[in-house]
N, C-alpha and C. Protein backbone atom coordinates (compact mmCIF):
# COMPACT_ATOMS: atom_id res chain seq x y z
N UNK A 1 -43.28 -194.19 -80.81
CA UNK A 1 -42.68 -192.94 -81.23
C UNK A 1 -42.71 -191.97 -80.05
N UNK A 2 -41.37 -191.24 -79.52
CA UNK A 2 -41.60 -190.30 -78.78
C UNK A 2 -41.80 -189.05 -79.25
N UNK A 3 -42.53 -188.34 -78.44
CA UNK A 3 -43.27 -186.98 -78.59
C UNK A 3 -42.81 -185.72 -77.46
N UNK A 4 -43.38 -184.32 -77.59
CA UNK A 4 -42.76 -183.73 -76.76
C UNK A 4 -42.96 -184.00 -75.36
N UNK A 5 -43.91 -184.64 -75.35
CA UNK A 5 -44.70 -184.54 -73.49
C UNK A 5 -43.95 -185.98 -73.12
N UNK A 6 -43.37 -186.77 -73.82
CA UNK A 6 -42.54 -188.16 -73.19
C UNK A 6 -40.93 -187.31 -72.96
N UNK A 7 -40.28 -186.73 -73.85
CA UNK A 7 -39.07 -185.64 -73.26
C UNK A 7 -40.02 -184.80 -71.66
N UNK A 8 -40.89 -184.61 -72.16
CA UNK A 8 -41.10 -183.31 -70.52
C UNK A 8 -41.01 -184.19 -69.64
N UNK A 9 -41.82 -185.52 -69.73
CA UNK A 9 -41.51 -186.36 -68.33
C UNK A 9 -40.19 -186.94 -67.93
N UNK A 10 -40.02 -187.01 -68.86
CA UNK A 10 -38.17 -187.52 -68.51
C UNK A 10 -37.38 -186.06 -67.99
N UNK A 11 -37.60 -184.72 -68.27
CA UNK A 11 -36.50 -183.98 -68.34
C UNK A 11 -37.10 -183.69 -66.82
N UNK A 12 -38.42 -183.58 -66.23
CA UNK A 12 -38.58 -183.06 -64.65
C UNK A 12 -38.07 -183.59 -63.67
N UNK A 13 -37.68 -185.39 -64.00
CA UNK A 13 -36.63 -185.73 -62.46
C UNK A 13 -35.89 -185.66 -63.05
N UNK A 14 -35.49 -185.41 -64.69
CA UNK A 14 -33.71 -184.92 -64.70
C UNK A 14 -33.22 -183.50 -64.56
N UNK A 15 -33.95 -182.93 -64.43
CA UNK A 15 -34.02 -180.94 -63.77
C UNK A 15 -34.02 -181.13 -62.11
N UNK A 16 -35.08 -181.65 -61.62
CA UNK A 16 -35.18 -181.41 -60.23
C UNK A 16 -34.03 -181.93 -59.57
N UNK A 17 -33.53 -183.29 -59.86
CA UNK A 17 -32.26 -183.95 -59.34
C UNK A 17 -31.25 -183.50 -59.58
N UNK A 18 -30.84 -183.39 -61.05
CA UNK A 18 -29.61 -183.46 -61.96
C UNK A 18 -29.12 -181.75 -61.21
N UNK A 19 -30.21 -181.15 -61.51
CA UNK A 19 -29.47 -179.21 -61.27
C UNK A 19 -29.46 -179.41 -59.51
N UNK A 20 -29.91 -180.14 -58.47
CA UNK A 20 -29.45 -179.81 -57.21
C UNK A 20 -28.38 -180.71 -56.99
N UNK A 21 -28.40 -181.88 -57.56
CA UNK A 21 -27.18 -182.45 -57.41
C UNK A 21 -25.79 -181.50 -57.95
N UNK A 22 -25.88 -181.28 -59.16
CA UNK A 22 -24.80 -180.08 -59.48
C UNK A 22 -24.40 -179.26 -58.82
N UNK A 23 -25.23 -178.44 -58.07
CA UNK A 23 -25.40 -176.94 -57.21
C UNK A 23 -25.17 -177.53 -55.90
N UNK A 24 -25.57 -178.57 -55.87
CA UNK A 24 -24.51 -178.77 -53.87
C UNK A 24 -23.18 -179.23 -54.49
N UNK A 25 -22.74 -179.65 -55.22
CA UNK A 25 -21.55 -180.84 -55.61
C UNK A 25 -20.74 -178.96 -55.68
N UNK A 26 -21.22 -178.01 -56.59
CA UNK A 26 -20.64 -176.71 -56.58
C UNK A 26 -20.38 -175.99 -55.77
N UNK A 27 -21.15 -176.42 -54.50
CA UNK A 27 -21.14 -175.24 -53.19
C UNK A 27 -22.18 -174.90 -52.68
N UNK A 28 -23.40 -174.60 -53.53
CA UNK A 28 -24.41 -174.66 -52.80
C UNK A 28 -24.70 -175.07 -52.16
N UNK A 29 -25.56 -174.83 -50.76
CA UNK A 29 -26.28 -175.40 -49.58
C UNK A 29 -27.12 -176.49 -49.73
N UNK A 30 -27.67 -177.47 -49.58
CA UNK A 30 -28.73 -178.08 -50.21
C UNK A 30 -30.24 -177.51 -50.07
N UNK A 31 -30.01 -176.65 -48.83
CA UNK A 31 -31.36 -175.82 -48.84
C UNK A 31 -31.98 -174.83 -49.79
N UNK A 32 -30.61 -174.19 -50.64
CA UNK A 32 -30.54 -173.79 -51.62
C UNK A 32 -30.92 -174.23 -53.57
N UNK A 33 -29.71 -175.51 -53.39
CA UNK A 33 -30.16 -176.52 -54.64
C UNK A 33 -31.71 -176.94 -54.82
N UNK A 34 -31.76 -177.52 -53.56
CA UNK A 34 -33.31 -178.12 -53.78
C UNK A 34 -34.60 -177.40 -54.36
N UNK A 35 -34.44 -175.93 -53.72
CA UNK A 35 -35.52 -175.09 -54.30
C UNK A 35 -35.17 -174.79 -55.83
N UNK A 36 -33.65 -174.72 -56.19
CA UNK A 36 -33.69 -174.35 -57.42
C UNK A 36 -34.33 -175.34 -58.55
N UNK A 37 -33.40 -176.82 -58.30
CA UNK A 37 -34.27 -177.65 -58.80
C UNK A 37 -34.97 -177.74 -59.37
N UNK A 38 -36.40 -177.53 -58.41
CA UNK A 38 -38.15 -177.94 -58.07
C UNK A 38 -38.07 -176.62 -59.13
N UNK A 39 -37.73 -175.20 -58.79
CA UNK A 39 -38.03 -174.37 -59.70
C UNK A 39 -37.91 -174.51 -61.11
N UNK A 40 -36.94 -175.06 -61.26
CA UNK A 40 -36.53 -175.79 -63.16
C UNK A 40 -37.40 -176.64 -63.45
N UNK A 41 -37.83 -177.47 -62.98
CA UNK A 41 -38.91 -178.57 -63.17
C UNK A 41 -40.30 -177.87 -63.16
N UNK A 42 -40.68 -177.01 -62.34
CA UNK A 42 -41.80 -176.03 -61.99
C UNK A 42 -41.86 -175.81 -63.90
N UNK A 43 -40.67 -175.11 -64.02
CA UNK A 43 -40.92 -173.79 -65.37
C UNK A 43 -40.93 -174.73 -66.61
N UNK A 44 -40.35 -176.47 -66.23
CA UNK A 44 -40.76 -177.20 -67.82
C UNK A 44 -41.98 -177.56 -67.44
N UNK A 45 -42.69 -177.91 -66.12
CA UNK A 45 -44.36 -178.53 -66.57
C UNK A 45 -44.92 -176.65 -66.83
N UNK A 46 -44.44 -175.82 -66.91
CA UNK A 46 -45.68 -174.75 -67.14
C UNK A 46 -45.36 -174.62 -68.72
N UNK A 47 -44.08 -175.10 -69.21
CA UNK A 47 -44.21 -174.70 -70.58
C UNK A 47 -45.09 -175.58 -71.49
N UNK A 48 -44.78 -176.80 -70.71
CA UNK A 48 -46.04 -178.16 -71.31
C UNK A 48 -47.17 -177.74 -71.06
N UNK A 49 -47.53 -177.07 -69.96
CA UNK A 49 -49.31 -176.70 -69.83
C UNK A 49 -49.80 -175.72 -70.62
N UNK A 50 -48.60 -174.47 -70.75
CA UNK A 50 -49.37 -173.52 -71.50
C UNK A 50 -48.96 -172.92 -72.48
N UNK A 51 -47.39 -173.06 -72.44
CA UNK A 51 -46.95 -172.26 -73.81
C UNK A 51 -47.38 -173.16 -74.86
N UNK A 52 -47.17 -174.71 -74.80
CA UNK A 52 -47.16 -175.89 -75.64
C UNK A 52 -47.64 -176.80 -75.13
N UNK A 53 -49.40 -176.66 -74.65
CA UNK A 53 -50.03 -177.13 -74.26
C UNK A 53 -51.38 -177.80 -74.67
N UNK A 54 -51.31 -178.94 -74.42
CA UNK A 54 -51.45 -180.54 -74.88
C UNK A 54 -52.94 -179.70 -75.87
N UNK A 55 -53.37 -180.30 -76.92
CA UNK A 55 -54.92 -180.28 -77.84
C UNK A 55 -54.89 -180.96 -78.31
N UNK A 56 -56.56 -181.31 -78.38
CA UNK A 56 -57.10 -182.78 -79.07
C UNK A 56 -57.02 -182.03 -80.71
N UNK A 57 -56.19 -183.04 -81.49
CA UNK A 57 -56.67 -182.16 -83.05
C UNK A 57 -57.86 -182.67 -83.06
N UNK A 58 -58.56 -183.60 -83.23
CA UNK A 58 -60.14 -183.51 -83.81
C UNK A 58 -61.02 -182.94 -83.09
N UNK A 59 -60.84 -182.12 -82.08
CA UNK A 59 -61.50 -180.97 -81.66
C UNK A 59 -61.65 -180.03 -82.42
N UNK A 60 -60.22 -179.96 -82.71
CA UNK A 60 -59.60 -178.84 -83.57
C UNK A 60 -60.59 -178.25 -85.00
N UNK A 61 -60.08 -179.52 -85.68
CA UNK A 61 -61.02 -179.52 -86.58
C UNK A 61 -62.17 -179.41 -86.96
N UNK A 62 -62.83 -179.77 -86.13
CA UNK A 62 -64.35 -180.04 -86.36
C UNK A 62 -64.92 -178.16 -86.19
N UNK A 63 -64.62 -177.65 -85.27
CA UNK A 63 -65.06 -176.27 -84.95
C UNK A 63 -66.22 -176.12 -84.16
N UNK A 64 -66.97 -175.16 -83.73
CA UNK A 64 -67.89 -175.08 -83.06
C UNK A 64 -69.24 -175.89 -83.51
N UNK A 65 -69.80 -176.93 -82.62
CA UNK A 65 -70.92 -177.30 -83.28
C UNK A 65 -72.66 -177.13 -82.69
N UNK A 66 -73.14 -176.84 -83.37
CA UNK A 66 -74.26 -176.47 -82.84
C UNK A 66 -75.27 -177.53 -81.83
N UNK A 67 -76.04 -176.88 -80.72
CA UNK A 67 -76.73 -178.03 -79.95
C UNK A 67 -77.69 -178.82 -80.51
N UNK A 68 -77.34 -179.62 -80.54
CA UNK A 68 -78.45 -180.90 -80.69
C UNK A 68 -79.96 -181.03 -80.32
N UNK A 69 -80.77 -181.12 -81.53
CA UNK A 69 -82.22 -180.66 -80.61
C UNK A 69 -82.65 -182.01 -80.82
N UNK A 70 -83.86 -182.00 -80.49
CA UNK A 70 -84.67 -183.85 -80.21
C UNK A 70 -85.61 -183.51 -81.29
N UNK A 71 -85.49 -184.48 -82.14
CA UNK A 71 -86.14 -184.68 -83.30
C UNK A 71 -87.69 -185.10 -83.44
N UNK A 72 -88.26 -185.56 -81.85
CA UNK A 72 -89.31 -186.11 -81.35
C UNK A 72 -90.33 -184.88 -81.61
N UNK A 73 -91.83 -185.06 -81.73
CA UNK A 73 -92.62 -183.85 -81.94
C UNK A 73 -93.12 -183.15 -80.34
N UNK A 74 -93.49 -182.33 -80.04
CA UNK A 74 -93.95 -181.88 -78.79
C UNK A 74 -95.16 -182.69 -78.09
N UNK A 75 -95.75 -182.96 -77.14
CA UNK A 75 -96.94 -183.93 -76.50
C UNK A 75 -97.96 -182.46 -76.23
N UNK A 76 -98.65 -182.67 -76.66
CA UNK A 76 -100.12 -181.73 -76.41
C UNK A 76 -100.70 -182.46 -75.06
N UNK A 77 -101.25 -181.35 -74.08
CA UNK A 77 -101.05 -181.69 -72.52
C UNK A 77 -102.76 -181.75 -72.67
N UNK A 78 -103.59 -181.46 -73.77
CA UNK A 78 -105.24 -181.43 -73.75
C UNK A 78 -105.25 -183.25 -73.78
């Protein structure tokens, strides 16, 4: 089953390539295209990192859990 983060990997070499190939084929410089590109690809991995960015649900769920103490009794040093 695909998910959103299998589209993000497919759409970053089809942004970085696809939009400079367009933009020189249009007129643009390639010194030009290329940065735009990388920039389109830039702004889909930041939306995967942070707008819609990856969580474990059973993290989720569970909630804060308290530390774990040792069930063992203390050693008297006499």
């Amino acid at each position: 089953m695909t998910g959103y983060y299998d589209y993000v990997l497919g759409v970053i070499p089809l942004a970085l390539l696809g939009i400079t190939a367009v933009l020189s084929v249009v007129g643009f410089p390639l010194a030009m295209a290329v940065p735009a590109g990388g920039g389109v690809a830039a702004l889909v991995i930041g939306h995967a990192l942070f707008v819609n960015g990856p969580v474990n649900p059973t993290a989720q769920s569970q909630g804060p859990q308290a530390p774990q103490t040792p069930q063992t009794p203390p050693v008297n040093a006499d």
